[in-house]
Protein backbone atom coordinates (compact mmCIF):
# COMPACT_ATOMS: atom_id res chain seq x y z
CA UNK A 1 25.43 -17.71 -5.20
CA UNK A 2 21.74 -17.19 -6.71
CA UNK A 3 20.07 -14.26 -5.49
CA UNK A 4 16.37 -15.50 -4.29
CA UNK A 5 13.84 -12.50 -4.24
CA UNK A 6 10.23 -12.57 -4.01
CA UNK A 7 7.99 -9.84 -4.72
CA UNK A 8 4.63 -8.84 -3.59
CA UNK A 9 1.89 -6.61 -4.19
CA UNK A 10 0.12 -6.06 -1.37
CA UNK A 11 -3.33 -4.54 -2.14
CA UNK A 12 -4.98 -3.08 1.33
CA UNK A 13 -8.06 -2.36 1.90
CA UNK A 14 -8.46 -1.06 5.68
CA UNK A 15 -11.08 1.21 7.61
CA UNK A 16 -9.51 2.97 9.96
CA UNK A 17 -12.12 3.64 13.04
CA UNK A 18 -10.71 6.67 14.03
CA UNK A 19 -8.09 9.08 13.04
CA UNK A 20 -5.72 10.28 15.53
CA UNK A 21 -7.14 13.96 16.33
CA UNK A 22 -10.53 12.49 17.28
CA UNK A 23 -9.40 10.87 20.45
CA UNK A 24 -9.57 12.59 23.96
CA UNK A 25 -8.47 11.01 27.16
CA UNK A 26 -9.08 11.85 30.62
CA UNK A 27 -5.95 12.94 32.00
CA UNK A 28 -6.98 11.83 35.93
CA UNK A 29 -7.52 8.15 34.67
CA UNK A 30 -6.51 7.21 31.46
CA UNK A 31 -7.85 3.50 31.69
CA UNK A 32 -11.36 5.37 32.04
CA UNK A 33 -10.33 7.57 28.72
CA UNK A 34 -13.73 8.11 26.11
CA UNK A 35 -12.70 7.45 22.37
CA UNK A 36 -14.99 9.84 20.25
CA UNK A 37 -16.41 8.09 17.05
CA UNK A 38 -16.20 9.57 14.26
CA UNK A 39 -17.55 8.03 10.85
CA UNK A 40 -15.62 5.44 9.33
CA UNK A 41 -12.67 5.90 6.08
CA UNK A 42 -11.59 3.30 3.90
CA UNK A 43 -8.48 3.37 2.26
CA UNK A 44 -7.19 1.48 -0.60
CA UNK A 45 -3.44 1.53 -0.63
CA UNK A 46 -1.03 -0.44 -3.59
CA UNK A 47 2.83 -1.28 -3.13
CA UNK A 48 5.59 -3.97 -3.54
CA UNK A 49 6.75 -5.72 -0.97
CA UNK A 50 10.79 -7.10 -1.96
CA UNK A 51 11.66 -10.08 0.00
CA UNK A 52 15.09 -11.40 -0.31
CA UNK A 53 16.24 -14.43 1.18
CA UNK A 54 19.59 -14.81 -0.36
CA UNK A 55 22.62 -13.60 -2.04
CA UNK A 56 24.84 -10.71 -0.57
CA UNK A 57 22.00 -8.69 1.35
CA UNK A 58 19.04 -10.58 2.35
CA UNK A 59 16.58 -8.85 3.62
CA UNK A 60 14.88 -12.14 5.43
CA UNK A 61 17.24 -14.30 7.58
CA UNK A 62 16.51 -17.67 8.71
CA UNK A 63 16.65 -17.40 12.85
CA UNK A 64 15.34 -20.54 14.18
CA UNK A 65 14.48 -23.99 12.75
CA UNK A 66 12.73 -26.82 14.34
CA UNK A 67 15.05 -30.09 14.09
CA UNK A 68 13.50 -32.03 10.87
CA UNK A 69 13.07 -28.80 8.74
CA UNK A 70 15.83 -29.60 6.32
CA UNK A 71 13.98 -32.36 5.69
CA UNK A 72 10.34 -31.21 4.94
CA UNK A 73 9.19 -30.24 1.58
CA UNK A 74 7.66 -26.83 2.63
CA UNK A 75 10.53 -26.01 5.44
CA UNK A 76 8.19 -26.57 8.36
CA UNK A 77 9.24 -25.07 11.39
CA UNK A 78 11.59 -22.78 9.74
CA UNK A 79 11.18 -19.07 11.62
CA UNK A 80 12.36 -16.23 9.29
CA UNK A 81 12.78 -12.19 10.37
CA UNK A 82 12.28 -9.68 7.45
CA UNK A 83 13.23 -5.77 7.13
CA UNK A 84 12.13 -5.70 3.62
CA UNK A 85 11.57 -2.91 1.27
CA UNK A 86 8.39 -1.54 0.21
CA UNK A 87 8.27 0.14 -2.92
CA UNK A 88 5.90 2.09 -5.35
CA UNK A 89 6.09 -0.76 -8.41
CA UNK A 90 7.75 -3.92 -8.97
CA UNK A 91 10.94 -2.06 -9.84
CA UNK A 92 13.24 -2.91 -6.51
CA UNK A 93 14.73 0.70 -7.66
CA UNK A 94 11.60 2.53 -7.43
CA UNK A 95 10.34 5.21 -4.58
CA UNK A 96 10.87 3.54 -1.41
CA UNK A 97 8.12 4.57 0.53
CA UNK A 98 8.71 2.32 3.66
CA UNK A 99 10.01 -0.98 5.09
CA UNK A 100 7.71 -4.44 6.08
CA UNK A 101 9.19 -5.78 9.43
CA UNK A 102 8.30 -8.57 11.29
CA UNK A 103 8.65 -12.05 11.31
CA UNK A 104 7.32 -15.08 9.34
CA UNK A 105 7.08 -18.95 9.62
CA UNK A 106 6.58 -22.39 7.81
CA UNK A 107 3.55 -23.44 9.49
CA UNK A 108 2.25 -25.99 7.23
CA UNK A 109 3.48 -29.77 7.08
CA UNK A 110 1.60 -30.47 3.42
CA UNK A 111 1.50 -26.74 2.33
CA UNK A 112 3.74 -24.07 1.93
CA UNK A 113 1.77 -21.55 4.26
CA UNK A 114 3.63 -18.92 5.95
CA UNK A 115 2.61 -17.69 9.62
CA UNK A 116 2.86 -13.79 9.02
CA UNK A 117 3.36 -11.43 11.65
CA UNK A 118 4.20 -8.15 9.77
CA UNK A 119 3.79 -4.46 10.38
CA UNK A 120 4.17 -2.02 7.00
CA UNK A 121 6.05 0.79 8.30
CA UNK A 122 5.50 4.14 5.65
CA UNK A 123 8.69 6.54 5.74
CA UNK A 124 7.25 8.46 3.11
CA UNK A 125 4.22 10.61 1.74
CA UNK A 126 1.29 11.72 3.62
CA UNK A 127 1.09 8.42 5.72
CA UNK A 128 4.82 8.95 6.83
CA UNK A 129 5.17 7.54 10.88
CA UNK A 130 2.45 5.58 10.59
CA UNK A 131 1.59 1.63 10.37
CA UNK A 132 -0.22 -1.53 9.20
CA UNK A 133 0.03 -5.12 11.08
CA UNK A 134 -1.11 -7.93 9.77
CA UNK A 135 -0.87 -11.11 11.24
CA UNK A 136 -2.27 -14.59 9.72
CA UNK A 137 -2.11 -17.33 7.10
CA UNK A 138 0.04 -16.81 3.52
CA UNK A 139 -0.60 -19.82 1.63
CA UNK A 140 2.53 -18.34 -0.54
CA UNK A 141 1.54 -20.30 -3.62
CA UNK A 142 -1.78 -19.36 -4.26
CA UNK A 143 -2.38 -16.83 -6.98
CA UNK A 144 -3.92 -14.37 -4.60
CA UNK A 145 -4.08 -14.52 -0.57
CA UNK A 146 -6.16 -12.77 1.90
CA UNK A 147 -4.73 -12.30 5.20
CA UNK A 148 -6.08 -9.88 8.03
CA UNK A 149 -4.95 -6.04 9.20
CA UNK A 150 -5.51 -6.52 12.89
CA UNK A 151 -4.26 -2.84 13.64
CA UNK A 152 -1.90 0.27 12.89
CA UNK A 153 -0.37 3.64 13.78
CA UNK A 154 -0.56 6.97 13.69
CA UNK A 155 -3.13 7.81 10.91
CA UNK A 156 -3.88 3.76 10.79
CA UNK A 157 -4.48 3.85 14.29
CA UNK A 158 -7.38 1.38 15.26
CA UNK A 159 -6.87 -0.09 11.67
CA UNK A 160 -9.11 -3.29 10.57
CA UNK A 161 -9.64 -4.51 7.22
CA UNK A 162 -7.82 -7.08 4.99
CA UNK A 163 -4.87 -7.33 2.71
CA UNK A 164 -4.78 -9.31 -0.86
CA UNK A 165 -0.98 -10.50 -1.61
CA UNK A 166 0.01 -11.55 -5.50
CA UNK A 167 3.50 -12.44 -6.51
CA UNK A 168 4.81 -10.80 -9.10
């Protein structure tokens, strides 16, 4: 069987609001807690995201399909959860510095567009623990997509910003 991997750069561009020392919380009523403000950081950030679909390890499995999707051109309503690889270059071999889980579906009838729901997870380096979620439209192939960071963890915590996708 043919082995089916996509890569992906993903180029981030974030500003984190506020890192996670800054924040103090009112220990009688947390719901009442004040966030401190600090000024804002951006951060650039540059990996590969390894997608594998098929062959002996996937790293994206098909979980749910809507009844017709064998039949549509862009596999509409096909629902797909990844635990994919991120890695400093292209090279599948290369540094692992964390993992991209989440989920992802065929959400356009005329156009392959994914629905991604992803979070970056680093296991590495100084941003070890911590997190990126996106969530939003991957027209997967157009040269270059723009899809939103709508939060994080740990040193991402409070994240916003956007991420640019290419496939290499």
């Amino acid at each position: 069987m043919v082995k089916l991997s996509y890569i992906l750069l993903f180029i981030i561009s974030l500003i984190v609001t506020s890192p996670p020392l800054t924040q103090s919380f009112h220990i009688n009523n947390w719901a009442i807690s004040k966030l401190e403000t600090k000024q804002e950081t951006v951060t650039n950030l540059q990996f590969y995201f390894h997608d594998t679909i098929s062959g002996k390890d996937p790293t994206a499995i098909r979980v749910a399909q809507a009844a017709n999707t064998e039949k549509s051109p862009t596999l509409f309503g096909a629902l797909l959860m990844a635990d994919d690889p991120l890695t400093e270059t292209p090279d599948p071999k290369s540094k692992l510095i964390g993992r991209a889980q989440g989920i992802y579906g065929s959400a356009g009838k005329e156009e392959l567009a994914l629905l991604m729901v992803m979070s970056f997870c680093f296991t590495d380096g100084m941003y070890n623990g911590s997190s990126i979620s996106i969530l939003g439209k991957n027209s997967a192939l157009s040269p270059v997509r723009e899809m939103p960071i709508v939060g994080g963890t740990g040193v991402f915590r409070l994240a916003r910003g956007y991420a640019m996708a290419k496939t290499h």
